[in-house]
Every structure is written in C-alpha cells, then in structure tokens.
Protein backbone atom coordinates (compact mmCIF):
# COMPACT_ATOMS: atom_id res chain seq x y z
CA UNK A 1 15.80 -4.26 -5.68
CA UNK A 2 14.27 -4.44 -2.03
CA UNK A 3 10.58 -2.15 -2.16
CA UNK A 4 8.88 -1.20 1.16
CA UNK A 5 5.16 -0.19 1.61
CA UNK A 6 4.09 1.33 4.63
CA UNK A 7 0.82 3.01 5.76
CA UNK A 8 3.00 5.55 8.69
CA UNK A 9 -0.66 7.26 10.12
CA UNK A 10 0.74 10.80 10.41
CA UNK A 11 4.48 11.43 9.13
CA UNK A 12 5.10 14.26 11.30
CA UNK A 13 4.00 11.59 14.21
CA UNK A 14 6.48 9.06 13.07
CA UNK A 15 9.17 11.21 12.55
CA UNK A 16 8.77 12.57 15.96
CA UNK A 17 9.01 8.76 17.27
CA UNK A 18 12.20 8.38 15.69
CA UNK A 19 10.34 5.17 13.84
CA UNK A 20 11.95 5.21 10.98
CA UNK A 21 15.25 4.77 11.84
CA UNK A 22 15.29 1.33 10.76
CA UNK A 23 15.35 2.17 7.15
CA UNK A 24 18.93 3.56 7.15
CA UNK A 25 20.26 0.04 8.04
CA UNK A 26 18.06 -1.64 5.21
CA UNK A 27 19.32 -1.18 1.62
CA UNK A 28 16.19 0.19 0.32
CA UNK A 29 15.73 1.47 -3.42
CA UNK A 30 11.72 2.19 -2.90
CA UNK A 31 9.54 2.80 0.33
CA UNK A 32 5.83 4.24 -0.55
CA UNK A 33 4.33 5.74 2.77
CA UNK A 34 0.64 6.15 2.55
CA UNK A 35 -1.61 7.99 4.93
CA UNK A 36 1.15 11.05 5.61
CA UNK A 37 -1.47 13.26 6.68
CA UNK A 38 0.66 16.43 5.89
CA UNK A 39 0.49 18.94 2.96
CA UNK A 40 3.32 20.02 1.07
CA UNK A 41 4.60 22.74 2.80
CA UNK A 42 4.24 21.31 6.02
CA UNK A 43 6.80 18.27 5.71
CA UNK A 44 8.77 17.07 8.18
CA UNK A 45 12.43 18.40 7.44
CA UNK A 46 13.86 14.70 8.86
CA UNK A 47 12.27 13.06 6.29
CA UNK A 48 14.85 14.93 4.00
CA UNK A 49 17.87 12.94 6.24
CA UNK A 50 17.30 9.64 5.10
CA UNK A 51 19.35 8.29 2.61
CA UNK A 52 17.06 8.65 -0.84
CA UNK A 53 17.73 10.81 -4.21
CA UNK A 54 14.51 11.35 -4.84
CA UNK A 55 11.21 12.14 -2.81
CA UNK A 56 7.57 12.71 -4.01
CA UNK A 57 4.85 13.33 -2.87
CA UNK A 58 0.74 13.79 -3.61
CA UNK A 59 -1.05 15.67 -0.48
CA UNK A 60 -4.51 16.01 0.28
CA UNK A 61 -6.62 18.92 -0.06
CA UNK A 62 -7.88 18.71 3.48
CA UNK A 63 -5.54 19.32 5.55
CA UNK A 64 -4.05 16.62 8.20
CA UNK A 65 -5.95 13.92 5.89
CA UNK A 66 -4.62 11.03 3.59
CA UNK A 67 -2.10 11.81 1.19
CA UNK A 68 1.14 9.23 -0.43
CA UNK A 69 4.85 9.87 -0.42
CA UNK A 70 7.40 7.85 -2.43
CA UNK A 71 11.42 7.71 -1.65
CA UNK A 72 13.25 6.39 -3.72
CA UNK A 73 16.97 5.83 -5.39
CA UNK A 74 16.10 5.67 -8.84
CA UNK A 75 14.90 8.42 -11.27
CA UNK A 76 11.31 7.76 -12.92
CA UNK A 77 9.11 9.39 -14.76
CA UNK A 78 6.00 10.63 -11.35
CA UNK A 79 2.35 11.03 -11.85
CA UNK A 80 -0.03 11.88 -9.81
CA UNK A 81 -3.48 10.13 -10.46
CA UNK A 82 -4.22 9.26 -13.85
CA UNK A 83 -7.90 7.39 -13.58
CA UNK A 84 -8.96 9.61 -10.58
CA UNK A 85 -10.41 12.88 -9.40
CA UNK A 86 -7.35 12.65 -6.86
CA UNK A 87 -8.46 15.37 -4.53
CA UNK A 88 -7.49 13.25 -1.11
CA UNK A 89 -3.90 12.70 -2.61
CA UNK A 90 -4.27 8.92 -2.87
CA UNK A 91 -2.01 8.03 -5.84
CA UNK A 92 2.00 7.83 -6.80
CA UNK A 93 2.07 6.83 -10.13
CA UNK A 94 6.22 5.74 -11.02
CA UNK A 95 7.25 4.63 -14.72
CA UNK A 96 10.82 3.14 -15.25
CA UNK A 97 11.76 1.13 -18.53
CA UNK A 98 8.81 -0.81 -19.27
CA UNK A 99 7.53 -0.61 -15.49
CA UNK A 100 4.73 1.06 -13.49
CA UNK A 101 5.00 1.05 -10.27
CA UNK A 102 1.96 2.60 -8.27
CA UNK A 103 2.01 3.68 -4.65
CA UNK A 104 -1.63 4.25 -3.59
CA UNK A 105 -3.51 4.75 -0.16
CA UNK A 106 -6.80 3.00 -1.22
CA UNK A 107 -9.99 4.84 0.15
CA UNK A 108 -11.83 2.90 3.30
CA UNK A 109 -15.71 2.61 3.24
CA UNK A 110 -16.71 2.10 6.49
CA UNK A 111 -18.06 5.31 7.49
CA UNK A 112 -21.21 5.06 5.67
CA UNK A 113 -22.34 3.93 2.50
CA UNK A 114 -20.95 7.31 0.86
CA UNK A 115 -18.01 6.31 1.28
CA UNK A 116 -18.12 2.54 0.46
CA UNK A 117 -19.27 3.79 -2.79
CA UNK A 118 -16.54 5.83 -3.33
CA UNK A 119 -13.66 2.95 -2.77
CA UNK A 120 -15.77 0.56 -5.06
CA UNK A 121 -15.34 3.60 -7.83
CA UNK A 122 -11.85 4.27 -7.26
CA UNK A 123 -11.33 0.15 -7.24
CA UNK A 124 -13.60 -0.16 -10.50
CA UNK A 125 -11.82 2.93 -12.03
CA UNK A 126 -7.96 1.57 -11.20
CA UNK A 127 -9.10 -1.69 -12.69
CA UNK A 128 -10.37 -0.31 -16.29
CA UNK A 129 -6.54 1.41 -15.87
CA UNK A 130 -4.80 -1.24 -15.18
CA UNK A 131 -6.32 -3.01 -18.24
CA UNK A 132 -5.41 -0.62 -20.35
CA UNK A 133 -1.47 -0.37 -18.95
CA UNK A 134 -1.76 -4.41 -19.47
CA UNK A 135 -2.84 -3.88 -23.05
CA UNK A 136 0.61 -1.58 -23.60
CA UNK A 137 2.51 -4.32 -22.71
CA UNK A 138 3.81 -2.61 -18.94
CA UNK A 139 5.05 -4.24 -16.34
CA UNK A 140 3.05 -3.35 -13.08
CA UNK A 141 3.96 -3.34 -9.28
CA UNK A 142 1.21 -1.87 -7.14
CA UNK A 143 1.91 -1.18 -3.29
CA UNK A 144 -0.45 0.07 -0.67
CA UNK A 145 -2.94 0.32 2.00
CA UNK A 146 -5.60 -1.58 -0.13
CA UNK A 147 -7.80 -1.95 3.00
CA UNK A 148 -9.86 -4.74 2.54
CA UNK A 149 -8.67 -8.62 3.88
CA UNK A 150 -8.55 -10.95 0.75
CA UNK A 151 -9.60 -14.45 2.34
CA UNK A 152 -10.51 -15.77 5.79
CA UNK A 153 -6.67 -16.52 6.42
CA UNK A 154 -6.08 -12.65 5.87
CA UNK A 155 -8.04 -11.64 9.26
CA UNK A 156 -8.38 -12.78 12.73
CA UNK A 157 -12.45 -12.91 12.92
CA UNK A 158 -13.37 -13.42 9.32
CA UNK A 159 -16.94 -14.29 10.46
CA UNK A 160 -17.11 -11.52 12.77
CA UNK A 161 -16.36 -9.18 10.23
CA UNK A 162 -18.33 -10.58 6.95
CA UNK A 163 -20.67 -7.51 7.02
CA UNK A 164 -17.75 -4.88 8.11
CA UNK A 165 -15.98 -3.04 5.08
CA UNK A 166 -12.68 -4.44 4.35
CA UNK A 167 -14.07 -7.92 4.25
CA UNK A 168 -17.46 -7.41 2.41
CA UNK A 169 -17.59 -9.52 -0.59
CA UNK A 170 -17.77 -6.75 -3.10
CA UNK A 171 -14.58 -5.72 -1.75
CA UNK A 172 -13.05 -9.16 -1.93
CA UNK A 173 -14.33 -10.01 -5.49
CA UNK A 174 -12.41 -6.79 -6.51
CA UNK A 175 -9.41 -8.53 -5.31
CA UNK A 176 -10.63 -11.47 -7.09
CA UNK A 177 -11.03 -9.65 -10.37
CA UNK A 178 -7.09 -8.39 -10.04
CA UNK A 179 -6.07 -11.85 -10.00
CA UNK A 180 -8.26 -12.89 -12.88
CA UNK A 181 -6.26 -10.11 -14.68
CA UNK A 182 -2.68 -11.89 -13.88
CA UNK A 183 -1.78 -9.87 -10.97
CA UNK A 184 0.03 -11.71 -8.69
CA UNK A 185 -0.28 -11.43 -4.61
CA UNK A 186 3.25 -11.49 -3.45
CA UNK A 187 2.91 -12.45 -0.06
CA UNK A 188 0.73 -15.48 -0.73
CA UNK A 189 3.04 -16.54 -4.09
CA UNK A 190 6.16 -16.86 -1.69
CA UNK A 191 4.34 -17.31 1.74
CA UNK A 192 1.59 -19.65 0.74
CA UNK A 193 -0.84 -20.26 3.22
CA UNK A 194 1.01 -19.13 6.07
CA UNK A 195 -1.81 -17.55 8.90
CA UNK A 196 -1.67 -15.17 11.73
CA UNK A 197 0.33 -12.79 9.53
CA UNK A 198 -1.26 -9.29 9.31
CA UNK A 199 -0.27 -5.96 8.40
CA UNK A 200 -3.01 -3.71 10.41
CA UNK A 201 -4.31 -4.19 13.78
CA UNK A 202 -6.21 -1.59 15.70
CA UNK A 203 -5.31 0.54 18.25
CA UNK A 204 -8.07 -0.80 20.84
CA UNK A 205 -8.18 -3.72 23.36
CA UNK A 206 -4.45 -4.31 22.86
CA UNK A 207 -5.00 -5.94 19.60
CA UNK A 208 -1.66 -5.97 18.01
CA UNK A 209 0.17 -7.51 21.20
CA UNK A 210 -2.60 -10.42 20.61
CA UNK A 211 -1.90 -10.09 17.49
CA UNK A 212 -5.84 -10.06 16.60
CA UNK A 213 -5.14 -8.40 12.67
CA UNK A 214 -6.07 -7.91 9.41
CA UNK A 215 -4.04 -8.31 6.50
CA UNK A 216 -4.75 -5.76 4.24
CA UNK A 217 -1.23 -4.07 3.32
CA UNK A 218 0.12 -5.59 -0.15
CA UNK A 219 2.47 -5.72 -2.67
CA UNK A 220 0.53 -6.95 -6.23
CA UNK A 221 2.34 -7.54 -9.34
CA UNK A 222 1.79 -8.22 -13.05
CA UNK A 223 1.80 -11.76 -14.64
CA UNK A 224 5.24 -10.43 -16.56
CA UNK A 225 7.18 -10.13 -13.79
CA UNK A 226 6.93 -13.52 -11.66
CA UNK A 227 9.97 -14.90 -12.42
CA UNK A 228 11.35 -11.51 -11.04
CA UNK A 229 9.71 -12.24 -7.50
CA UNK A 230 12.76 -13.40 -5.06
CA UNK A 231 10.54 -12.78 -1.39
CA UNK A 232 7.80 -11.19 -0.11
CA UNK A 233 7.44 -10.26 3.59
CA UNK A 234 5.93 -8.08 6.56
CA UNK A 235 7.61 -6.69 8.80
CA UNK A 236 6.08 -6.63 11.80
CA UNK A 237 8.97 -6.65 14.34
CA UNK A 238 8.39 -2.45 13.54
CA UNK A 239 6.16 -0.22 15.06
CA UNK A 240 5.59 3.03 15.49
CA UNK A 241 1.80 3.02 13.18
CA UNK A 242 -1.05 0.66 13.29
CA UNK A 243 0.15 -0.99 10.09
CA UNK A 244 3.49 -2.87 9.79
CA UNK A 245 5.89 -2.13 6.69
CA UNK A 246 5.44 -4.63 3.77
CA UNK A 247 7.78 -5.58 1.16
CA UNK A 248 9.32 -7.43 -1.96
CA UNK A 249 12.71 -8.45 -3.37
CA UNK A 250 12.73 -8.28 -6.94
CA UNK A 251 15.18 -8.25 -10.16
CA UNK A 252 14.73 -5.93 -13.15
C-alpha cells in the first residue's frame, strides 16, 4: 500500500492551482491532507473527482483555520479525536484489522507561550494514547504536520533556530520519547542520514528554491510493523504549498 501525507495550506487554494493533479497518476490507497482550512460545507467539489471511495474529514470551528482530511480506498472504522478537546479539527483517527492509522495536523507554538503550551499538551496527551493503543496490541501508523525538526540534520540552521519552536528541546525530546516507545521514523529507517531533505520551507527570501528547510512532515510507525516498511520518501519535485507530500510503501 503506497500512503501520502501532505500539509496542502488551504484546499480550496490548491484545488484552484490544479496541484493535485499528480495524484491521479500515483496508485495511492491513503493521502491525509492537513491544514485544509475549509469547513464542511464549504469543500471544494474537485476534491470529489479524484479517484478515492472514501473521504473524511474533521474541520475547525473557526472558520478558514486548520482542519484534516483523509482519502482513501479502503473502508475503516473514522474517529475524530479520541485524547483531545479537538475544537481546531486536528485529528483523523482510521482503524483497519489490527491497525490505527492517525492523520493529525499537530498544533505550532510559536505565537506565544499560549500556544507552545498547548502543542506540548496535545503531544503529552497523544503520547499517554498511544501507550494505551500499544498496550492493546495495535498496530500504529501516524502521518502529519508534526511541526517540530527532530535533529540538526532535519533543518537548515539548527543553531539559528535552537530557541525557535519547532526545534526547542522540549519539542525534540517529545520526539525522543516516541522512539523510546518503539515508534519508528520512516524516513530516517530507509533514508539514514541522508541531509538537505526537508518537507517545509517558508514562503520568504526564496527559501525553498535554496532549499533552506525544515523537516518536520513525517510518517511514524509502531515497532510491529517494521518488517512491513518497503520505502519512505518526500516528494519534493511537487509544489503548490509550503510543505512537500511525504510518504511510505508498506505491506499489510
């Protein structure tokens, strides 16, 4: 099965750039969009043509903000968050056989300390979940705009930014903590130590055709299924957002 992540910024933008065209020539069986930035009734009608038998999606509550959407071409079992006062629409929750697959649009803390303290809740709360899903025996996949950069080899200016949110080390020891659990990050198990690949890069001072990024985009897994893995990759030969798709090959 071939799974796709991809932080779009705006859905109604996207569709209206004709960016995601590319995913009718990829055999796709998942793609998670985070950040659609459109409530329920005010979907784009395109995103209807592309060739998936099922669609979800968890808005926010303020409008033009946040919000997930799942496609997808197998039936499962959709939540919406579980662990979470979910009022920004930040959480897919799919279960399939003995898997959970989660698409979720992480919060970012760098407005102001407010909000900092809100991702390191929602991180501290999807932690104390996962455990428990890990206790049931479940398979896990999670996919998303995590935004914070792991290690130093995950940004461009890792010293420039060790006081920024996304690469403050309470952030990164969260990250830390999901690999103590036996989550695996996909990327780095089939890409190793491979640098100057990013998933984000910001709009300003023509930073993604330097390619001056952060990686902060994944694809995590449980211990269970890394024999499953067969590649892990980013695509970032496609634009139309700040972020580049992400994705993973794997075998149920």
């Amino acid at each position: 099965m071939k799974l796709f992540s991809w932080n779009v910024n705006g859905l109604r933008a996207i569709c209206e750039k004709n960016a995601l065209e590319w995913i009718r020539d990829e055999k796709i069986d998942f793609i998670g969009f985070q950040e659609i930035k459109a409530s329920e009734e005010k979907l784009p009608k395109k995103i209807y043509e592309y060739p998936f038998e099922y669609i979800y999606s968890n808005s926010a509550k303020r409008p033009g903000y946040s919000g997930v959407m799942s496609l997808c071409n197998f039936e499962s079992e959709v939540k919406k968050c579980e662990f979470f006062d979910d009022d920004e629409g930040r959480v897919l929750e799919h279960r399939f056989n003995n898997i959970v697959l989660f698409n979720i649009y992480f919060p970012n803390g760098q407005k102001d300390e407010e909000r900092l303290h809100f991702k390191m809740k929602f991180y501290a709360d999807f932690l104390l979940y996962l455990e428990k899903l890990l206790k049931e025996k479940k398979d896990i996949i999670i996919c998303g705009d995590v935004n914070t950069a792991h290690k130093e080899i995950d940004l461009t200016h890792p010293k420039a930014n060790i006081n920024t949110s996304g690469f403050l080390p309470i952030e990164r020891a969260w990250i830390d903590d999901l690999l103590t659990l036996g989550f695996i990050d996909t990327f780095r198990q089939i890409n190793g130590d491979v640098k100057e690949k990013y998933s984000w890069w910001s709009y300003r001072m023509k930073a993604r055709e330097r390619n001056v990024g952060w990686r902060i985009d994944y694809f995590f897994i449980s211990q269970s299924l890394k024999t499953k893995l067969k590649d892990a990759f980013i695509r970032d030969d496609i634009f139309g957002s700040d972020h580049a798709p992400v994705g993973i090959e794997i075998e149920f």
